[in-house]
N, C-alpha and C. Protein backbone atom coordinates (compact mmCIF):
# COMPACT_ATOMS: atom_id res chain seq x y z
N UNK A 1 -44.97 -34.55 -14.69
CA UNK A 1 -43.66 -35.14 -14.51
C UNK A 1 -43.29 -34.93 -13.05
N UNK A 2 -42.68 -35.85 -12.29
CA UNK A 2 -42.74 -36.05 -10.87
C UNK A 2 -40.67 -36.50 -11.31
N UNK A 3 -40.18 -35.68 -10.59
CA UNK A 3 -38.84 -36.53 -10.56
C UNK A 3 -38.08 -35.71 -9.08
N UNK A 4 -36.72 -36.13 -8.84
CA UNK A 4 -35.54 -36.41 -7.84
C UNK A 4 -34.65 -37.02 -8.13
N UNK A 5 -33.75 -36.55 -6.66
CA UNK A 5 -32.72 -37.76 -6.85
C UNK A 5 -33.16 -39.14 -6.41
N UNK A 6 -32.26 -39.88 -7.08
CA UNK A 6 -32.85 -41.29 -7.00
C UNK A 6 -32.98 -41.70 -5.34
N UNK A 7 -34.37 -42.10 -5.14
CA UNK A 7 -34.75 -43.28 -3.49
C UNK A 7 -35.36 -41.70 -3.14
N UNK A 8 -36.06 -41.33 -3.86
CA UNK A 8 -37.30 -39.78 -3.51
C UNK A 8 -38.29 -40.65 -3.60
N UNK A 9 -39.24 -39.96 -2.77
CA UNK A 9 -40.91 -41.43 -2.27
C UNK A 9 -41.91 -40.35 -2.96
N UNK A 10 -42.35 -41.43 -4.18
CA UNK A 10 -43.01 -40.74 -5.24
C UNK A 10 -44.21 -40.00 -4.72
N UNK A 11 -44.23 -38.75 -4.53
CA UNK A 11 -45.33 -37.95 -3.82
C UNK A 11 -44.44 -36.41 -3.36
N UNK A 12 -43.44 -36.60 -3.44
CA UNK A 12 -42.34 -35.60 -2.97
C UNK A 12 -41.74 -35.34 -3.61
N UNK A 13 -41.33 -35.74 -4.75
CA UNK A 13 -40.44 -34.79 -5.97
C UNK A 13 -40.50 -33.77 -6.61
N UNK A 14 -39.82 -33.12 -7.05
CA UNK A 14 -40.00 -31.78 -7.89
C UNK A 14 -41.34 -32.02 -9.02
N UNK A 15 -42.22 -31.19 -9.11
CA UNK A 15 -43.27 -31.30 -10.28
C UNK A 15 -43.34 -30.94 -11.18
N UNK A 16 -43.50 -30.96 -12.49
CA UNK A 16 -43.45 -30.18 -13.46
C UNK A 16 -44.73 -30.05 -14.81
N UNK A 17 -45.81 -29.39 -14.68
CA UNK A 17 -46.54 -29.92 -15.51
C UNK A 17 -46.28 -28.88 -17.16
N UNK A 18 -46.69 -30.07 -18.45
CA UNK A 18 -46.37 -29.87 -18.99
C UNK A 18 -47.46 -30.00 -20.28
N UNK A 19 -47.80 -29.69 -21.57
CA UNK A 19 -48.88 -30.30 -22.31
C UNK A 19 -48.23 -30.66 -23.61
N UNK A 20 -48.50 -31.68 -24.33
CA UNK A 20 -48.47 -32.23 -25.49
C UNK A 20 -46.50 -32.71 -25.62
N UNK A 21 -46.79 -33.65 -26.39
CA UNK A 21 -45.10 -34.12 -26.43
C UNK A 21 -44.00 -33.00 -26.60
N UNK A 22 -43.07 -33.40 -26.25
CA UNK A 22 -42.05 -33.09 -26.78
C UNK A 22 -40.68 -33.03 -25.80
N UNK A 23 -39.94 -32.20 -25.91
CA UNK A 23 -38.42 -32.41 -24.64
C UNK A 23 -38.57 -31.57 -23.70
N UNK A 24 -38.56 -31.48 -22.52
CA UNK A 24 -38.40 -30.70 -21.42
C UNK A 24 -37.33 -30.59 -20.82
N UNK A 25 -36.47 -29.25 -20.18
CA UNK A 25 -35.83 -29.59 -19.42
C UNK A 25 -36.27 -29.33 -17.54
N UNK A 26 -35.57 -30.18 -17.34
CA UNK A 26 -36.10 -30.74 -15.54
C UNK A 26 -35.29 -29.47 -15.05
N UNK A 27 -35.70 -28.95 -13.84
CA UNK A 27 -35.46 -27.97 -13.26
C UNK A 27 -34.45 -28.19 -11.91
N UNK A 28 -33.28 -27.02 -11.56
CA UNK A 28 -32.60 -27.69 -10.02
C UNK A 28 -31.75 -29.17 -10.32
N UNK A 29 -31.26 -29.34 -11.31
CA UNK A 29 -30.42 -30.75 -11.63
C UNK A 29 -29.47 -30.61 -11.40
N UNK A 30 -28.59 -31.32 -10.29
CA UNK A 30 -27.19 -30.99 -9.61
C UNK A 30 -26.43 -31.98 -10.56
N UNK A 31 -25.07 -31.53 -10.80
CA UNK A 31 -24.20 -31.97 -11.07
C UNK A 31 -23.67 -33.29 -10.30
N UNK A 32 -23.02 -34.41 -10.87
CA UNK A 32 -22.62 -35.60 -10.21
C UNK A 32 -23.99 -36.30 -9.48
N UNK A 33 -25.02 -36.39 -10.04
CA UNK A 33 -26.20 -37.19 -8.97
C UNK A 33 -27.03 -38.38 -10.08
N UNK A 34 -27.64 -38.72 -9.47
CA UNK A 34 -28.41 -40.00 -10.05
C UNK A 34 -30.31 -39.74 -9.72
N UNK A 35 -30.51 -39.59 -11.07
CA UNK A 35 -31.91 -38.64 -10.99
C UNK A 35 -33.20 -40.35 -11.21
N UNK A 36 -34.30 -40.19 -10.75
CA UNK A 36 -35.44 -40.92 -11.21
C UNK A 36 -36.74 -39.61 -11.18
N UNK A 37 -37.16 -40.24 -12.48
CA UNK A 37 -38.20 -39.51 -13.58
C UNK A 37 -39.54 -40.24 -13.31
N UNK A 38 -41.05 -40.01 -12.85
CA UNK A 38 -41.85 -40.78 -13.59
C UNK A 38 -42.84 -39.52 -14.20
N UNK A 39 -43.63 -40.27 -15.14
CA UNK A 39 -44.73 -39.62 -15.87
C UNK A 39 -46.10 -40.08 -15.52
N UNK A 40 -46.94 -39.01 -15.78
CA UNK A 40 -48.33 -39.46 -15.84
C UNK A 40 -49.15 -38.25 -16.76
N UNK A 41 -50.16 -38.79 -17.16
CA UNK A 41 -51.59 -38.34 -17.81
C UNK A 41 -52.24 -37.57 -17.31
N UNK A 42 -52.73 -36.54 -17.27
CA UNK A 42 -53.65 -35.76 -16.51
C UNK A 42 -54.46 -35.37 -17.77
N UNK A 43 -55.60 -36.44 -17.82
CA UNK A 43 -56.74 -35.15 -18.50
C UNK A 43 -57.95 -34.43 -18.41
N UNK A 44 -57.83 -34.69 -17.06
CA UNK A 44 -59.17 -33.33 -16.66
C UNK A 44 -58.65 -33.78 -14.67
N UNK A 45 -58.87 -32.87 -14.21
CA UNK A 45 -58.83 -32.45 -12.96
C UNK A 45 -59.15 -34.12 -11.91
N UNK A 46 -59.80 -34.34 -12.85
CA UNK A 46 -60.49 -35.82 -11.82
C UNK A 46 -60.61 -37.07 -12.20
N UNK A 47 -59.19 -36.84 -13.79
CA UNK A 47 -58.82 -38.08 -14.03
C UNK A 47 -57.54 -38.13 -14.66
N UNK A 48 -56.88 -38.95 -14.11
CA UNK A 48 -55.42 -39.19 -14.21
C UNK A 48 -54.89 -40.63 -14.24
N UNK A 49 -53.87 -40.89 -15.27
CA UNK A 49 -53.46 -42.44 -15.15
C UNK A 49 -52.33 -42.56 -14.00
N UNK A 50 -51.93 -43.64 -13.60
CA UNK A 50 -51.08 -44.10 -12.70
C UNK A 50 -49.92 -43.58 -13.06
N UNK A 51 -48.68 -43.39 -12.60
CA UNK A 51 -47.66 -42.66 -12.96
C UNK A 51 -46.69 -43.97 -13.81
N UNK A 52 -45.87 -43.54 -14.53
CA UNK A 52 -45.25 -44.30 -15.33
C UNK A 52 -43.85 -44.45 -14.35
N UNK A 53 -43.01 -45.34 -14.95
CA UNK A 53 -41.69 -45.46 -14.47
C UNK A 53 -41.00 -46.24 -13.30
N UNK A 54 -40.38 -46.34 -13.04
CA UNK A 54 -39.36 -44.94 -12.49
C UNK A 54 -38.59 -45.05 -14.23
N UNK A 55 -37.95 -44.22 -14.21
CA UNK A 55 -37.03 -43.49 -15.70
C UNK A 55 -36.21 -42.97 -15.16
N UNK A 56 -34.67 -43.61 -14.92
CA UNK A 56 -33.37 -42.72 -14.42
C UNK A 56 -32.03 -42.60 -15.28
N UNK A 57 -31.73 -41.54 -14.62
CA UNK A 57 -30.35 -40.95 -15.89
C UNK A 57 -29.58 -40.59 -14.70
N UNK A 58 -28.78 -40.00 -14.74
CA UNK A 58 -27.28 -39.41 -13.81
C UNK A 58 -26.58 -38.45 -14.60
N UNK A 59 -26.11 -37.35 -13.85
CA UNK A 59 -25.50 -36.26 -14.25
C UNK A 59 -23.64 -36.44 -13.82
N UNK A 60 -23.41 -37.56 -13.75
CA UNK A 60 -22.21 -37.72 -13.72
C UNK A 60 -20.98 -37.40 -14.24
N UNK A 61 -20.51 -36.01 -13.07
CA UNK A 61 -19.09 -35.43 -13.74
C UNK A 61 -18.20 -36.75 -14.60
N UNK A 62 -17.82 -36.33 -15.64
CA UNK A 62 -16.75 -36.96 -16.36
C UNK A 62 -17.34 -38.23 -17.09
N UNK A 63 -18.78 -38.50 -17.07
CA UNK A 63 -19.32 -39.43 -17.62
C UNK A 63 -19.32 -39.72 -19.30
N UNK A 64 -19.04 -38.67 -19.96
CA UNK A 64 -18.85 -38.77 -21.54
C UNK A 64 -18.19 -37.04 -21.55
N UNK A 65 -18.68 -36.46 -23.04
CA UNK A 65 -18.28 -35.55 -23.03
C UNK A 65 -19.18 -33.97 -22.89
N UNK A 66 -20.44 -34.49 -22.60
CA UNK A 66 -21.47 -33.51 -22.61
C UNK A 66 -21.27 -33.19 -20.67
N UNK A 67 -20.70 -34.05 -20.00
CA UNK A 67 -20.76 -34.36 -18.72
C UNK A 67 -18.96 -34.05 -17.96
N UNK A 68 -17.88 -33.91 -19.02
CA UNK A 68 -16.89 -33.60 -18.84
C UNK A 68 -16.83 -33.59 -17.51
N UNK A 69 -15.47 -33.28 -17.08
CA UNK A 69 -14.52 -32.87 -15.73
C UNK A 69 -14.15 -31.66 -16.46
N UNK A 70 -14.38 -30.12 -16.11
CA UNK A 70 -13.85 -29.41 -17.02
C UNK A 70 -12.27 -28.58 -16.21
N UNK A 71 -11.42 -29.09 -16.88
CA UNK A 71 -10.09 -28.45 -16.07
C UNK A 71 -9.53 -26.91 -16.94
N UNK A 72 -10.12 -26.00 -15.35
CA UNK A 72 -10.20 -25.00 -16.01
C UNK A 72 -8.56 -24.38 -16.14
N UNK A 73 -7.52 -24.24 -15.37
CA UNK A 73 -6.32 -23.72 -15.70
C UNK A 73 -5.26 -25.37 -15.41
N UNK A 74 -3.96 -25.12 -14.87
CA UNK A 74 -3.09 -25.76 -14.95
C UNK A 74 -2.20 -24.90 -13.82
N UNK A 75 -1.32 -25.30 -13.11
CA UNK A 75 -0.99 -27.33 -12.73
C UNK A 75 -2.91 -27.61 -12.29
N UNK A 76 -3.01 -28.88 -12.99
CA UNK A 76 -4.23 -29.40 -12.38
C UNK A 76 -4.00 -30.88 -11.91
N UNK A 77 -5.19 -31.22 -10.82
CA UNK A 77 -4.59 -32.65 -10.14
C UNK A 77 -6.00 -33.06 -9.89
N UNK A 78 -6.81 -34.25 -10.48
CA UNK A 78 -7.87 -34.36 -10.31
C UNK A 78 -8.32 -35.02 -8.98
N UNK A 79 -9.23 -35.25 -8.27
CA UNK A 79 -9.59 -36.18 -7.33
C UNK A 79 -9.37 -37.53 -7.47
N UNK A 80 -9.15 -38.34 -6.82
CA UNK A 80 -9.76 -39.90 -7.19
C UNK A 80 -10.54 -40.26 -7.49
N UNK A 81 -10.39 -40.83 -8.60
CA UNK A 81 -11.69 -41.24 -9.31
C UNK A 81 -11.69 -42.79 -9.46
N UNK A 82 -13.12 -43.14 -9.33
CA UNK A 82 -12.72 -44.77 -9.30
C UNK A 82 -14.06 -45.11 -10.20
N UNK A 83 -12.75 -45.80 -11.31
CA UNK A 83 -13.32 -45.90 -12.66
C UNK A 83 -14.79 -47.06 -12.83
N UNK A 84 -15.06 -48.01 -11.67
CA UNK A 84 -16.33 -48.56 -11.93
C UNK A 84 -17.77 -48.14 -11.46
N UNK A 85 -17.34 -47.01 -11.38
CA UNK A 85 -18.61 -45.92 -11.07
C UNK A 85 -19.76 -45.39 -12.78
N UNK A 86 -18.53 -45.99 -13.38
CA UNK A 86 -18.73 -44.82 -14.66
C UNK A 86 -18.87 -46.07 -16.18
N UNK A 87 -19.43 -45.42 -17.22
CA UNK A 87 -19.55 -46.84 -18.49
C UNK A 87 -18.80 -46.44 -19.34
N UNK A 88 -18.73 -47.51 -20.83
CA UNK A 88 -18.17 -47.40 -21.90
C UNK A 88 -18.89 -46.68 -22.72
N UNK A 89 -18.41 -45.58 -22.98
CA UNK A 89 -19.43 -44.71 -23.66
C UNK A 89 -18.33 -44.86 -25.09
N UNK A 90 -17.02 -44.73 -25.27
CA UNK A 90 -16.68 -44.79 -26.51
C UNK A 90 -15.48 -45.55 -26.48
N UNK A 91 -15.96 -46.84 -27.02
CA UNK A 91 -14.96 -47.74 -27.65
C UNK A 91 -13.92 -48.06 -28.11
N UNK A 92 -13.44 -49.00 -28.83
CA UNK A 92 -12.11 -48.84 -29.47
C UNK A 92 -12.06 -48.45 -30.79
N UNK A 93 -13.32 -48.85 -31.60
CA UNK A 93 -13.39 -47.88 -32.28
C UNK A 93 -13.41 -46.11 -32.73
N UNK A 94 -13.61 -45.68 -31.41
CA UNK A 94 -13.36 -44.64 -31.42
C UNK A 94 -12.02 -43.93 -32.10
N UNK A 95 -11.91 -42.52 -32.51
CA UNK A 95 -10.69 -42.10 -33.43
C UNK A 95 -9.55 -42.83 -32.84
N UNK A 96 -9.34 -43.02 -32.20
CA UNK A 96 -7.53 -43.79 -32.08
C UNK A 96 -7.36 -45.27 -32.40
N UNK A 97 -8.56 -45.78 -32.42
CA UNK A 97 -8.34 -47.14 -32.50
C UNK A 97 -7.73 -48.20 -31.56
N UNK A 98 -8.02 -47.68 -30.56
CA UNK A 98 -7.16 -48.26 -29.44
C UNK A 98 -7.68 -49.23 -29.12
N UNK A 99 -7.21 -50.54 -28.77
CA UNK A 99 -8.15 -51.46 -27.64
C UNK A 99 -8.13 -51.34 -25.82
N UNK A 100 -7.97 -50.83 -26.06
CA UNK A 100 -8.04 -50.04 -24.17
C UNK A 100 -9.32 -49.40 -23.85
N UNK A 101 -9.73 -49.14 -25.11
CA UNK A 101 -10.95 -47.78 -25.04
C UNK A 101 -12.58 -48.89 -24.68
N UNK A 102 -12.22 -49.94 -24.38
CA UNK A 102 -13.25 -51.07 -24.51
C UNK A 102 -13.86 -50.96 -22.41
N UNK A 103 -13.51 -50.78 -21.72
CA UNK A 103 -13.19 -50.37 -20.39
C UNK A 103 -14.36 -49.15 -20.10
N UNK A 104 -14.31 -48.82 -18.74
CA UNK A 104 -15.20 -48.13 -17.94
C UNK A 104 -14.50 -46.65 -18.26
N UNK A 105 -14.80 -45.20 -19.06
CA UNK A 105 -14.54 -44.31 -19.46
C UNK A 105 -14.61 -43.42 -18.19
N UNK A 106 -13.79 -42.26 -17.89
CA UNK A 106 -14.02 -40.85 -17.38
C UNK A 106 -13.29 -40.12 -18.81
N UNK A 107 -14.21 -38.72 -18.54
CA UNK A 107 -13.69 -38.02 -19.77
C UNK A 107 -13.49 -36.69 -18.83
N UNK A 108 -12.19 -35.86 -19.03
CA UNK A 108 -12.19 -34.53 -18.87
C UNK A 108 -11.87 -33.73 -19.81
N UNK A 109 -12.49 -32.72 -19.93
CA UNK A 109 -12.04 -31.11 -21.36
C UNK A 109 -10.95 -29.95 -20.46
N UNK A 110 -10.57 -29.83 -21.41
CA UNK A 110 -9.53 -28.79 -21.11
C UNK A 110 -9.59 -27.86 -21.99
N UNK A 111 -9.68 -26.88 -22.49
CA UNK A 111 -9.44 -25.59 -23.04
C UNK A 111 -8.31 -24.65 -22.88
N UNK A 112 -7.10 -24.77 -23.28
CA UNK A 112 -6.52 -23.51 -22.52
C UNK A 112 -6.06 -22.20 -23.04
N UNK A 113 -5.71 -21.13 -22.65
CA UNK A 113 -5.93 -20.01 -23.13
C UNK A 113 -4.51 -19.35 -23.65
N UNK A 114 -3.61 -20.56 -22.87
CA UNK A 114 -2.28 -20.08 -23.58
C UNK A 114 -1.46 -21.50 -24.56
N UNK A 115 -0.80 -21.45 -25.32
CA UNK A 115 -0.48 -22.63 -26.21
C UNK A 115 1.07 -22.94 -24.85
N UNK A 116 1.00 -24.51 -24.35
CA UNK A 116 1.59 -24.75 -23.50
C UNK A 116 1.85 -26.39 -23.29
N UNK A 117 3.15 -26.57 -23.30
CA UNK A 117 3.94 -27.97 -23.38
C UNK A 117 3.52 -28.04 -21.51
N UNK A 118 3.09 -29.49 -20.98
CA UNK A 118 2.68 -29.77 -20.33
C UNK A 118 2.87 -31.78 -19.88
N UNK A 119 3.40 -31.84 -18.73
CA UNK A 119 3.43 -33.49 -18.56
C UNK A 119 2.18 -33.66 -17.70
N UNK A 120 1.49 -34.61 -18.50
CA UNK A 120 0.58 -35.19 -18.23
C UNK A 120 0.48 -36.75 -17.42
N UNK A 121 -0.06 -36.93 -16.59
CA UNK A 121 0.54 -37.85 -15.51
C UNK A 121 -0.68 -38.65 -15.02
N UNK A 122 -0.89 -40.25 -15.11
CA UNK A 122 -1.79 -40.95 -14.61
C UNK A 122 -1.04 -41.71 -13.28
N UNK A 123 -1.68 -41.84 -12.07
CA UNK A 123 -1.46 -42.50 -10.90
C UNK A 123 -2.15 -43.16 -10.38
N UNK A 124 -1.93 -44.26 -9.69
CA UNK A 124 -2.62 -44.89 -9.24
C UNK A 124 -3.22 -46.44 -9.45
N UNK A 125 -3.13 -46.64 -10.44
CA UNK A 125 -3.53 -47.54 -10.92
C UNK A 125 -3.14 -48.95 -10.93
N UNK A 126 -3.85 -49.86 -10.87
CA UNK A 126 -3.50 -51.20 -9.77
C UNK A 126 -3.90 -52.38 -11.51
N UNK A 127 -4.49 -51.73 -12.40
CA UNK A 127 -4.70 -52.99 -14.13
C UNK A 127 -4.45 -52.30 -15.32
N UNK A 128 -4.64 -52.86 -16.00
CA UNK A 128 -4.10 -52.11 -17.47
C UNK A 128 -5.67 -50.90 -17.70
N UNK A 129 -4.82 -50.11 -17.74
CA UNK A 129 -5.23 -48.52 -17.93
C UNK A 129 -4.48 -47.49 -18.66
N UNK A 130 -5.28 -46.74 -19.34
CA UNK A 130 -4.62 -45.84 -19.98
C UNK A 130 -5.52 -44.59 -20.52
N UNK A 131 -5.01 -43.74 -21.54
CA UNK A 131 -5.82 -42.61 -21.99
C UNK A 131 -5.59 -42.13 -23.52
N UNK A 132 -6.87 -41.59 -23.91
CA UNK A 132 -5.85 -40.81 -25.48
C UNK A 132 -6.34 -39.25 -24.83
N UNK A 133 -5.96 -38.34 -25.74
CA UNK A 133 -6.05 -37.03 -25.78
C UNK A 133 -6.81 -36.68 -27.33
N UNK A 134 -7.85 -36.56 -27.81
CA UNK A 134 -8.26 -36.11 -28.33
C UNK A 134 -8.80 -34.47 -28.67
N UNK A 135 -8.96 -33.85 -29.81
CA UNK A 135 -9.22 -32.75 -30.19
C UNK A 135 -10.69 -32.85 -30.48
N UNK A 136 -11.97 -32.55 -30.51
CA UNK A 136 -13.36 -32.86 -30.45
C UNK A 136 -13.41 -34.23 -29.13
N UNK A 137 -14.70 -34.41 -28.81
CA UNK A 137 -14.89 -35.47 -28.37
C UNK A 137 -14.12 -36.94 -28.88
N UNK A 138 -14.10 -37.89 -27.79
CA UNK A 138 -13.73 -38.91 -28.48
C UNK A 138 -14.66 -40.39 -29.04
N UNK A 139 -15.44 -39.40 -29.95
CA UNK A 139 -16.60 -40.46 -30.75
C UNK A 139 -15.70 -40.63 -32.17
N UNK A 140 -16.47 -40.66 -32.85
CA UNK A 140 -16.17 -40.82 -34.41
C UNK A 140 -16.26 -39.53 -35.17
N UNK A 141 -15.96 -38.57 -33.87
CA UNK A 141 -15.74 -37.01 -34.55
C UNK A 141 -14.77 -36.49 -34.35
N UNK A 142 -14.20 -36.77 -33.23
CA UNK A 142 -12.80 -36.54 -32.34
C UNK A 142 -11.72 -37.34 -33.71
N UNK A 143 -10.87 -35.91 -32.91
CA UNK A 143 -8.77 -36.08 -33.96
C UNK A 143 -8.04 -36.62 -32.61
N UNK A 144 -8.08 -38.06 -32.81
CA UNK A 144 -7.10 -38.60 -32.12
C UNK A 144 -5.75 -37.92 -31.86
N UNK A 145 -5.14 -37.32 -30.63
CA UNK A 145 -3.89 -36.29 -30.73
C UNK A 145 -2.80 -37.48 -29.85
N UNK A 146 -2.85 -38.72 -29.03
CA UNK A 146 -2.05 -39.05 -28.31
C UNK A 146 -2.73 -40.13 -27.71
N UNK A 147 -1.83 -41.05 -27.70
CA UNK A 147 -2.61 -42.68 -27.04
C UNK A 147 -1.45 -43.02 -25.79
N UNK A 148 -1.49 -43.34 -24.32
CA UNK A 148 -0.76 -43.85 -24.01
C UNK A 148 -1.59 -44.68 -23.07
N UNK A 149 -0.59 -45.56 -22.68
CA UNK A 149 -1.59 -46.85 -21.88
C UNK A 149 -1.24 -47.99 -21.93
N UNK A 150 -1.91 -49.12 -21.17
CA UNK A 150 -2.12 -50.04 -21.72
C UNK A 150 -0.96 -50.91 -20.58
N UNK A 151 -0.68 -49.82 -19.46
CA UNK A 151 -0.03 -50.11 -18.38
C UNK A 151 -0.70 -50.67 -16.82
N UNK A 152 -0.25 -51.39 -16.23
CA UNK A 152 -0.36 -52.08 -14.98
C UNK A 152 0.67 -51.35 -14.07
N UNK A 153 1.52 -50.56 -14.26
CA UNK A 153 2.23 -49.66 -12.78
C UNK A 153 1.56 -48.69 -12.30
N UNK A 154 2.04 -48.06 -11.65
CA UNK A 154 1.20 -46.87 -10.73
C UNK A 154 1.58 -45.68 -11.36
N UNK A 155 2.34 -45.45 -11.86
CA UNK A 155 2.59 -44.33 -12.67
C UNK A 155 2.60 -43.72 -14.09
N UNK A 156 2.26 -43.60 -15.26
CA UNK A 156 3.09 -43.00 -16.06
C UNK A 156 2.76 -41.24 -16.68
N UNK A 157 3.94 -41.37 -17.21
CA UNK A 157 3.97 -39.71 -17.52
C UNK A 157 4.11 -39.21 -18.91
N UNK A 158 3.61 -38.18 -19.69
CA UNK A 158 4.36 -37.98 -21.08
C UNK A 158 4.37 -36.21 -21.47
N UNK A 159 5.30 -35.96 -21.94
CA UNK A 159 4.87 -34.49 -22.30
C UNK A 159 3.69 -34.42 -23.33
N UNK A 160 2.98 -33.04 -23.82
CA UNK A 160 2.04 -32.88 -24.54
C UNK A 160 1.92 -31.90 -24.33
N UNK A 161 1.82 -30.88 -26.11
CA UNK A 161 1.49 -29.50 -26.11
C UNK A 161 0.23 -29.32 -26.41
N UNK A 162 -0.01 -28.46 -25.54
CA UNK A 162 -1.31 -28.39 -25.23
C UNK A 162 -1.97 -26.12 -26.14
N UNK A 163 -2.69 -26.02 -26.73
CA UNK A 163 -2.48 -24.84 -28.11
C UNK A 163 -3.61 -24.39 -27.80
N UNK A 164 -3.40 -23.04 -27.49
CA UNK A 164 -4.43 -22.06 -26.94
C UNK A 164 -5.63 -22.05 -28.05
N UNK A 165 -6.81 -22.27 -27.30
CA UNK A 165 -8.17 -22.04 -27.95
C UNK A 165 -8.68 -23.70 -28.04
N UNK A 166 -7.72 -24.39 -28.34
CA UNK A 166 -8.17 -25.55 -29.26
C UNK A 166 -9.24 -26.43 -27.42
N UNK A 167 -9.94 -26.91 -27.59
CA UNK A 167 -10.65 -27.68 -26.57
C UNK A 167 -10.29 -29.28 -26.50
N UNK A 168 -9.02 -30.22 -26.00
CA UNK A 168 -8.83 -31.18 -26.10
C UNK A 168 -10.06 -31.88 -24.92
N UNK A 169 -9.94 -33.28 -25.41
CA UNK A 169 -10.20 -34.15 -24.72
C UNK A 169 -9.86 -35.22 -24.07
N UNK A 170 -9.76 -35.23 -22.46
CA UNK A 170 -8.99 -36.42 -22.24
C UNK A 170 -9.64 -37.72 -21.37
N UNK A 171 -9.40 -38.89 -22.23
CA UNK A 171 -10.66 -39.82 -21.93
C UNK A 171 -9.85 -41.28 -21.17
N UNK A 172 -9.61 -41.70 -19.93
CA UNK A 172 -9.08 -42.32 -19.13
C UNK A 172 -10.25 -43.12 -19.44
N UNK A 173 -9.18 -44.55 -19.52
CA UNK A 173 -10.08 -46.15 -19.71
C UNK A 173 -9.60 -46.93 -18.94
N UNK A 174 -10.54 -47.69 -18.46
CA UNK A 174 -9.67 -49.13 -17.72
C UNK A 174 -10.30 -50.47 -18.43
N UNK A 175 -10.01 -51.48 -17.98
CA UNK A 175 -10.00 -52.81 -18.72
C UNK A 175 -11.29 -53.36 -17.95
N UNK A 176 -12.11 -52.74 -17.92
CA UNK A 176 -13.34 -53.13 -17.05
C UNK A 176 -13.23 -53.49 -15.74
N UNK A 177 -12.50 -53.27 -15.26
CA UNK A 177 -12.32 -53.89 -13.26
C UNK A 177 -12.44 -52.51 -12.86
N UNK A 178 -12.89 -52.36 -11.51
CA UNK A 178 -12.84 -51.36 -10.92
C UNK A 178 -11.09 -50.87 -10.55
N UNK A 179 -11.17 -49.80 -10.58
CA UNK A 179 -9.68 -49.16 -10.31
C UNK A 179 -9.90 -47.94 -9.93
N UNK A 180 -8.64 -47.39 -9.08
CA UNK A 180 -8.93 -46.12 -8.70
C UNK A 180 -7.84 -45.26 -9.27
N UNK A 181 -7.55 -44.24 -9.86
CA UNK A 181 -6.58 -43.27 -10.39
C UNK A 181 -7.04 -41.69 -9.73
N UNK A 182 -5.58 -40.86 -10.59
CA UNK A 182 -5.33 -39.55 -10.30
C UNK A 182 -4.98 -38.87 -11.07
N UNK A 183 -5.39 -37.80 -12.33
CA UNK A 183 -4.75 -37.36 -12.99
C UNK A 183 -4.20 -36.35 -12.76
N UNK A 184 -3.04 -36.02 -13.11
CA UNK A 184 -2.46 -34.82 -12.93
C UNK A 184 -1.75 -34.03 -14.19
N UNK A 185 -1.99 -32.64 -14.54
CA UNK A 185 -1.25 -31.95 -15.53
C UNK A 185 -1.23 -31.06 -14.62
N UNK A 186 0.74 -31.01 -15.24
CA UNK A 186 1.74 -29.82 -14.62
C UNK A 186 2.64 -29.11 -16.03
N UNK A 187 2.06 -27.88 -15.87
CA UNK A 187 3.00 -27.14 -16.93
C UNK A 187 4.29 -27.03 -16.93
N UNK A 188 5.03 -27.31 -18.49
CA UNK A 188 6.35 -27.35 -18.63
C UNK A 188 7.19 -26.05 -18.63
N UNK A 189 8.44 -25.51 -18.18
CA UNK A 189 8.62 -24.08 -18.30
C UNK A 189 8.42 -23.95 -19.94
N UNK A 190 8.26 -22.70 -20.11
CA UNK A 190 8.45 -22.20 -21.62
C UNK A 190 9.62 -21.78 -21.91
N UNK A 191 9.96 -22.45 -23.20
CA UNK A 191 11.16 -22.06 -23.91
C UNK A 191 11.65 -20.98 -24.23
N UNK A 192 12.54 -20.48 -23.94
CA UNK A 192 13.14 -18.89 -24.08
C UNK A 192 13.96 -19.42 -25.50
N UNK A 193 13.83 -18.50 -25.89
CA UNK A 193 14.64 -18.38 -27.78
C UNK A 193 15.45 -16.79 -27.39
């Protein structure tokens, strides 16, 4: 196995030899990059088939949910992200049922360690865009917790309690055009009783 990041001149990539099928993992794989894979045959020292491929994947922060944005505390404010970088990994079928969810996906996880009311805030945005908040991923395993969207201004905002331990998910869609956004969560004070 011969691989890199993608536009590596096949003779120079990381090597990896390996025997009989099965899954490997590739070694040195950076986060946010765009990898090409090829294969070849080796069965005796002085004979080998031509290399297979190229075979490419990407490790793209926020690309589904194995690939998350992981926001580790709060106030958090993400980078710009510009949503035609990235695919439809989960639909409108997905738990909320939304038709928004049809669009170019970023997904970020959040975990947090204290149970905490929080406004959650999308910016930026120039077409109809929006997000849900899910509890599991947002496949057909994910608990739909909050849908908003489906807006063309530059702003909107909503509160959302956010419950220590639990791992939400939050999955920003656009309507397939490229767009650029900003998310931001800012914690709400806590209620004194």
């Amino acid at each position: 196995i011969q691989y890199g990041v993608t536009g590596f001149a096949l003779g120079t990539g990381a090597t990896m030899v390996v025997s009989g099928p099965g899954t490997y993992a590739l070694s040195n794989i950076l986060a946010d990059e765009n990898y090409t894979v090829y294969v070849q045959t080796i069965c005796s020292s002085t004979d080998s088939s031509t290399y297979f491929g190229p075979y490419s994947f990407n490790t793209l922060i926020g690309e589904n949910c194995n690939q998350a944005e992981i926001i580790s505390s709060l106030p958090f404010v993400s980078d710009t992200v510009i949503s035609a970088n990235f695919s439809d990994d989960y639909g409108n079928s997905a738990p909320c049922n939304w038709p928004y969810m049809d669009g170019n996906d970023y997904v970020f996880s959040y975990t947090p360690t204290i149970t905490q009311r929080a406004d959650v805030n999308l910016v930026g945005t120039s077409s109809p865009m929006g997000f849900i908040i899910t509890r599991g991923c947002p496949d057909t395993s994910g608990v739909c917790l909050a849908v908003q969207g489906g807006f063309t201004t530059n702003d909107t905002e909503f509160g959302f309690l956010f419950e220590a331990g639990e791992t939400y998910f939050i999955t920003l869609d656009d309507d397939g055009s490229a767009d650029e956004f900003i998310l931001s969560i800012t914690p709400l004070p806590q209620d004194v009783s």
